[in-house]
Protein backbone atom coordinates (compact mmCIF):
# COMPACT_ATOMS: atom_id res chain seq x y z
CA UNK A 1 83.89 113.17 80.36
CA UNK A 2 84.07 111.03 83.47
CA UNK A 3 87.26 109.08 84.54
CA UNK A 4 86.01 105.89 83.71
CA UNK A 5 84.89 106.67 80.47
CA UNK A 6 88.05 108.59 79.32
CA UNK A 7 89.60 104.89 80.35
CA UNK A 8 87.64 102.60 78.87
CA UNK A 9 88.12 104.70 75.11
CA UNK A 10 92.27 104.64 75.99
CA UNK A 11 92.47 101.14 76.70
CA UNK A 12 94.23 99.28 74.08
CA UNK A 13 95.97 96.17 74.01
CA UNK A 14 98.96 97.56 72.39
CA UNK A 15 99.14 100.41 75.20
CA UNK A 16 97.75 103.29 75.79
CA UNK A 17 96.22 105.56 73.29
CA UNK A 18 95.74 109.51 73.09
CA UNK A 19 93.32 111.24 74.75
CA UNK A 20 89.71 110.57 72.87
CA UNK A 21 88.35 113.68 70.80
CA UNK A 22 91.81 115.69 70.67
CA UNK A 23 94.84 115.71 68.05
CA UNK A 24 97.78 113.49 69.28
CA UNK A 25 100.02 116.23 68.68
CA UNK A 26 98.64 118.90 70.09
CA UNK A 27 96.41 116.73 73.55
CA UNK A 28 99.03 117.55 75.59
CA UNK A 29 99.12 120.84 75.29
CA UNK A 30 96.27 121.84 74.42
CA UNK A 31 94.65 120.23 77.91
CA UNK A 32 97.25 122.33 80.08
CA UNK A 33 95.84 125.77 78.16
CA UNK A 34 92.61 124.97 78.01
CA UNK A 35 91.20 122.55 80.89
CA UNK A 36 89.56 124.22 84.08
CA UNK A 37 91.03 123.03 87.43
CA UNK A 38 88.23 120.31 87.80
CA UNK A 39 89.31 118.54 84.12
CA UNK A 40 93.00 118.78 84.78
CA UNK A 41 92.15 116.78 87.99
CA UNK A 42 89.81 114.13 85.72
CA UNK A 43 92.86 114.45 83.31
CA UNK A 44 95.52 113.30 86.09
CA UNK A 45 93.34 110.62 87.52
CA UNK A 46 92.64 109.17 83.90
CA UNK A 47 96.53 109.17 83.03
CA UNK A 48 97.06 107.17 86.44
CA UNK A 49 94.66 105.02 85.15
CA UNK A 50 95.93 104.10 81.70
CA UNK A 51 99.72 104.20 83.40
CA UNK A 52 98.25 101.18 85.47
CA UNK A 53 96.61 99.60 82.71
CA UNK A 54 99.15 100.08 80.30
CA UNK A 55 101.58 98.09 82.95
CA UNK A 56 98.61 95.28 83.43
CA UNK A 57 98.62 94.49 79.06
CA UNK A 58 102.84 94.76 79.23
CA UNK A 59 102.27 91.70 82.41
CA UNK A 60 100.32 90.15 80.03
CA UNK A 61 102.21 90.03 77.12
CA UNK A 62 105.43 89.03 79.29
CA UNK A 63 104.09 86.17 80.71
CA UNK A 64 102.73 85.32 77.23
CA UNK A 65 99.30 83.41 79.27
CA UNK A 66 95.31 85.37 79.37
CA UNK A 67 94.77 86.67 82.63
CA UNK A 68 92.03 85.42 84.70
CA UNK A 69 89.34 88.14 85.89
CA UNK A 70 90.81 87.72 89.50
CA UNK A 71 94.56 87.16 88.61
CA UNK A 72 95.92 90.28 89.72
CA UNK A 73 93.69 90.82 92.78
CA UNK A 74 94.98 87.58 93.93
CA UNK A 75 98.78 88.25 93.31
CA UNK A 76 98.02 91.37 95.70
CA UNK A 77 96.63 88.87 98.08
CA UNK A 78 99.55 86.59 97.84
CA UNK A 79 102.13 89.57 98.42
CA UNK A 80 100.20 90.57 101.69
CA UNK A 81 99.97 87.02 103.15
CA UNK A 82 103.53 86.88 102.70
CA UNK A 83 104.03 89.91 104.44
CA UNK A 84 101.31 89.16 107.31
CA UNK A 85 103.15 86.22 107.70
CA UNK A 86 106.36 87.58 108.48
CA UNK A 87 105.15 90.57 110.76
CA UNK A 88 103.89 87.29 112.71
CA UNK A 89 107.36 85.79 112.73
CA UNK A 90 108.95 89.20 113.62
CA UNK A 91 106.41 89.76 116.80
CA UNK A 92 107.30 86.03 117.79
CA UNK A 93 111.12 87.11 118.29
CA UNK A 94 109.44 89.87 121.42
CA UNK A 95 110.95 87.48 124.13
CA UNK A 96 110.51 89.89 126.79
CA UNK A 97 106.86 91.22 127.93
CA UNK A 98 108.87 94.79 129.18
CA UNK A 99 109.56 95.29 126.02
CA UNK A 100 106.18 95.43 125.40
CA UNK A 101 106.03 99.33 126.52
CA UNK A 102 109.74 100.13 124.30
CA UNK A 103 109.24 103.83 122.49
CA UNK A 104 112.22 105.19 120.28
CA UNK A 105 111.25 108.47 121.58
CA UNK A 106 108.22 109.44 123.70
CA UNK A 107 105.95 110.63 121.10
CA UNK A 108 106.14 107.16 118.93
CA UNK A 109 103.55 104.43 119.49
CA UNK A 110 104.94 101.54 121.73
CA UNK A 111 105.61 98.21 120.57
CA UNK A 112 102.57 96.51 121.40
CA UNK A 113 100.64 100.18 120.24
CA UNK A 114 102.18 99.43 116.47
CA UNK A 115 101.32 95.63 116.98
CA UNK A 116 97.73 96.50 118.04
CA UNK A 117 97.59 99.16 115.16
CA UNK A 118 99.17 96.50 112.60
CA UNK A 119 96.11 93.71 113.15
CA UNK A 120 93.27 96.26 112.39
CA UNK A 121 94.72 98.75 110.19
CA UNK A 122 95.34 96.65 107.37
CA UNK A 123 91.78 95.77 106.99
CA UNK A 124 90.70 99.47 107.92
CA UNK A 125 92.86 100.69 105.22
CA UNK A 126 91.18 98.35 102.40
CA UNK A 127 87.82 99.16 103.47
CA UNK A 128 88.27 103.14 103.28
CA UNK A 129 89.87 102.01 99.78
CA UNK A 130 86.40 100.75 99.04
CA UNK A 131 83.87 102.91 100.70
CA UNK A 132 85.95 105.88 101.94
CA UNK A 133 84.57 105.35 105.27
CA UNK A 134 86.79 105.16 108.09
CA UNK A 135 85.99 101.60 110.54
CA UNK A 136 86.62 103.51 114.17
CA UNK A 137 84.51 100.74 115.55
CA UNK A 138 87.39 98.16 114.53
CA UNK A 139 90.26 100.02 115.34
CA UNK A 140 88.99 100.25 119.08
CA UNK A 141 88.41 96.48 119.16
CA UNK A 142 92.25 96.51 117.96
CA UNK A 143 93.02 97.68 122.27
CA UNK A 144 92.09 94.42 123.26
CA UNK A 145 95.01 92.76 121.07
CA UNK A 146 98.06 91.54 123.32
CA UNK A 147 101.19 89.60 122.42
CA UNK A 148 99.82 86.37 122.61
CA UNK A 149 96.87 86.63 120.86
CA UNK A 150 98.59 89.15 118.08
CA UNK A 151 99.51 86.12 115.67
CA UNK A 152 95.58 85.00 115.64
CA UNK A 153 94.74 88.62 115.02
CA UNK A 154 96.80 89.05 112.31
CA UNK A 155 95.35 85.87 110.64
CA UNK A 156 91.75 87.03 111.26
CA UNK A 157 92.50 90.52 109.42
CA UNK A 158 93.67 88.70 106.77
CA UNK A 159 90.53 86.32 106.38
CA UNK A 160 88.81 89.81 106.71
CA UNK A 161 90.40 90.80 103.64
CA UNK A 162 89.89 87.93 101.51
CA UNK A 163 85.98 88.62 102.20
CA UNK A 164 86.04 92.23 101.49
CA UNK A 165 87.87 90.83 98.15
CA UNK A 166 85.77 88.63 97.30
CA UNK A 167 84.10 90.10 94.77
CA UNK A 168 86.50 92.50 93.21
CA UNK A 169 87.67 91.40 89.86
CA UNK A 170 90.64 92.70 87.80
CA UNK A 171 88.85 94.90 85.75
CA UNK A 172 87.56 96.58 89.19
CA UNK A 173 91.13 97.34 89.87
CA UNK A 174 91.41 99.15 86.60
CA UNK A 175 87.76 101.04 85.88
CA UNK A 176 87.32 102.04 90.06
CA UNK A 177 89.01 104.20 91.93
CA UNK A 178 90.43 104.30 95.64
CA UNK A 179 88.36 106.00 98.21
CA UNK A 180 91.36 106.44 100.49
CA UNK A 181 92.74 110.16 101.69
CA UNK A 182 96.72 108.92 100.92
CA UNK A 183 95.20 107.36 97.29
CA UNK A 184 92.23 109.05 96.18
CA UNK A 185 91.41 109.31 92.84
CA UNK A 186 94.38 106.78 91.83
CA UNK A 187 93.59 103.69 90.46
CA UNK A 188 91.80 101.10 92.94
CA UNK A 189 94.93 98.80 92.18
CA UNK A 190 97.27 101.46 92.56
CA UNK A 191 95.47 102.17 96.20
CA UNK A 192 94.81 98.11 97.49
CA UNK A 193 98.45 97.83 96.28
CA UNK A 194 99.62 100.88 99.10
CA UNK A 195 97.20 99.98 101.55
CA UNK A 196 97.50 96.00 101.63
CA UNK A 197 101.09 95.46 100.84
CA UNK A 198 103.20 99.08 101.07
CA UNK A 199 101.58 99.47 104.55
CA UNK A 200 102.43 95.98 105.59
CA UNK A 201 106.02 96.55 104.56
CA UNK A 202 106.24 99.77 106.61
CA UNK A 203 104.55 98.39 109.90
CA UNK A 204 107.20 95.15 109.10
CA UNK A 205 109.95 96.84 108.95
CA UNK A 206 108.91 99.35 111.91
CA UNK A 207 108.88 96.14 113.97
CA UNK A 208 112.01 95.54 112.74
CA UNK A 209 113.68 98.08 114.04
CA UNK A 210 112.26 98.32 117.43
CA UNK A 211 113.16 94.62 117.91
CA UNK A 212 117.11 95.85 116.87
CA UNK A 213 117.08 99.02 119.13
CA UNK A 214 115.96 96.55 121.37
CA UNK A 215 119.42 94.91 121.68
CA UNK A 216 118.23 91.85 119.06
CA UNK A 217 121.58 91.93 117.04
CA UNK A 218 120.82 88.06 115.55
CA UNK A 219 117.98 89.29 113.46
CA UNK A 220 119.05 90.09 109.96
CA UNK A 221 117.54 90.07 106.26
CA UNK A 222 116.26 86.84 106.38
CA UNK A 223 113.89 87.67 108.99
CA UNK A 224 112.79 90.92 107.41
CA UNK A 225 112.53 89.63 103.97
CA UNK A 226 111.60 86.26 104.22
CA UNK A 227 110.14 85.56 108.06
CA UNK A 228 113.04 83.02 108.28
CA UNK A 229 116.15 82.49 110.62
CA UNK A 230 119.15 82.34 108.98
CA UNK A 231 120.88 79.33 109.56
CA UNK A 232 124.45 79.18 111.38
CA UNK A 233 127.01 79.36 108.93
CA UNK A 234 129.08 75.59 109.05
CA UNK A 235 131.98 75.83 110.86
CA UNK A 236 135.43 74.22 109.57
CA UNK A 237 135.73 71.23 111.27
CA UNK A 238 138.96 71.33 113.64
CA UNK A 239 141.74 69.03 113.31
């Protein structure tokens, strides 16, 4: 029985249902005696799947509306724009070009490295989600990307994105899987969800933290969280 098929019979709108063709007693168990290495595998990837459904039809019945075929794809979109966007506001806060060349420690990329890594890796990531093939031909372009033109960059990927999106529905997210080494076999969802916003998140805060090693003791939550400054706190007015 392939993945997808196993899915598609599990589906339910009440949850997820027992395995097809086995007792709901006894599925469990009698998959860990019986299953050969390769169907314990199918069996793992198709419980990934129906945990990732099963969370889609809970959404659904929370927010009490029909989801639109592109509904969730587009939330995903919306999370990494927001976190795009802030990795732009973090990079504008690099007020000195020597800092440019900081490393923690000498085997970690420098900052503009991770910047130049952060505008093509994002996209690279989605489209080894999709085809499993790896886009060396972008991530060299990615050498040409300096502090100034970084913000554009980023903006680009995400157009990039959006196009390689275009045509992936809900369902897709669901009935696919990802073609990525750190999420194959998972649910495509599961894997646009790691690399489009988990990865941002990581690269975010890894800017972060070189830009506080750096000395810059005014940036706080706000500008992780929410690309923001935080605004000067009032001060009692003296008599």
């Amino acid at each position: 029985m392939g993945i997808g098929g196993g899915f598609a019979c599990m589906k339910r709108e009440g949850g997820v249902e027992n395995l097809p063709g086995k007792d709901p007693e006894r599925n469990a168990k009698s998959q860990e005696v019986t299953a050969s290495e390769g169907e314990q595998r199918t069996l793992s990837a198709t419980l990934r799947l129906c945990s990732f459904a099963d969370a889609c039809h809970s959404f659904q019945r929370i927010s009490g509306n029909h989801m639109s075929s592109r509904q969730h794809i587009e939330q995903i979109l919306t999370l990494a724009e927001k976190e795009s966007a802030i990795i732009i506001h973090l990079a504008e806060k690099i007020d000195d070009p020597a800092h440019l060349d900081h490393r923690p420690t000498p085997g970690q990329r420098s900052l503009l490295e991770t910047l130049q890594a952060i505008s093509s890796m994002i996209q690279i990531s989605v489209e080894f989600s999709l085809t499993g093939e790896f886009n060396q031909a972008r991530r060299e372009q990615a050498v040409q990307v300096t502090l100034d033109t970084f913000p554009e960059a980023m903006r680009a990927q995400m157009v990039e994105i959006h196009t390689l999106l275009a045509e992936v529905t809900d369902q897709d997210l669901l009935d696919r899987v990802s073609l990525h080494p750190a999420t194959r076999d998972q649910p495509l969802g599961l894997g646009l969800m790691r690399a489009l916003v988990s990865f941002l998140a990581a690269y975010k805060m890894q800017i972060f933290l070189y830009l506080k090693s750096l000395g810059r003791a005014e940036l706080n939550t706000a500008n992780a969280w929410m690309g923001v400054d935080r605004r000067p706190t009032p001060q009692p007015a003296s008599n």
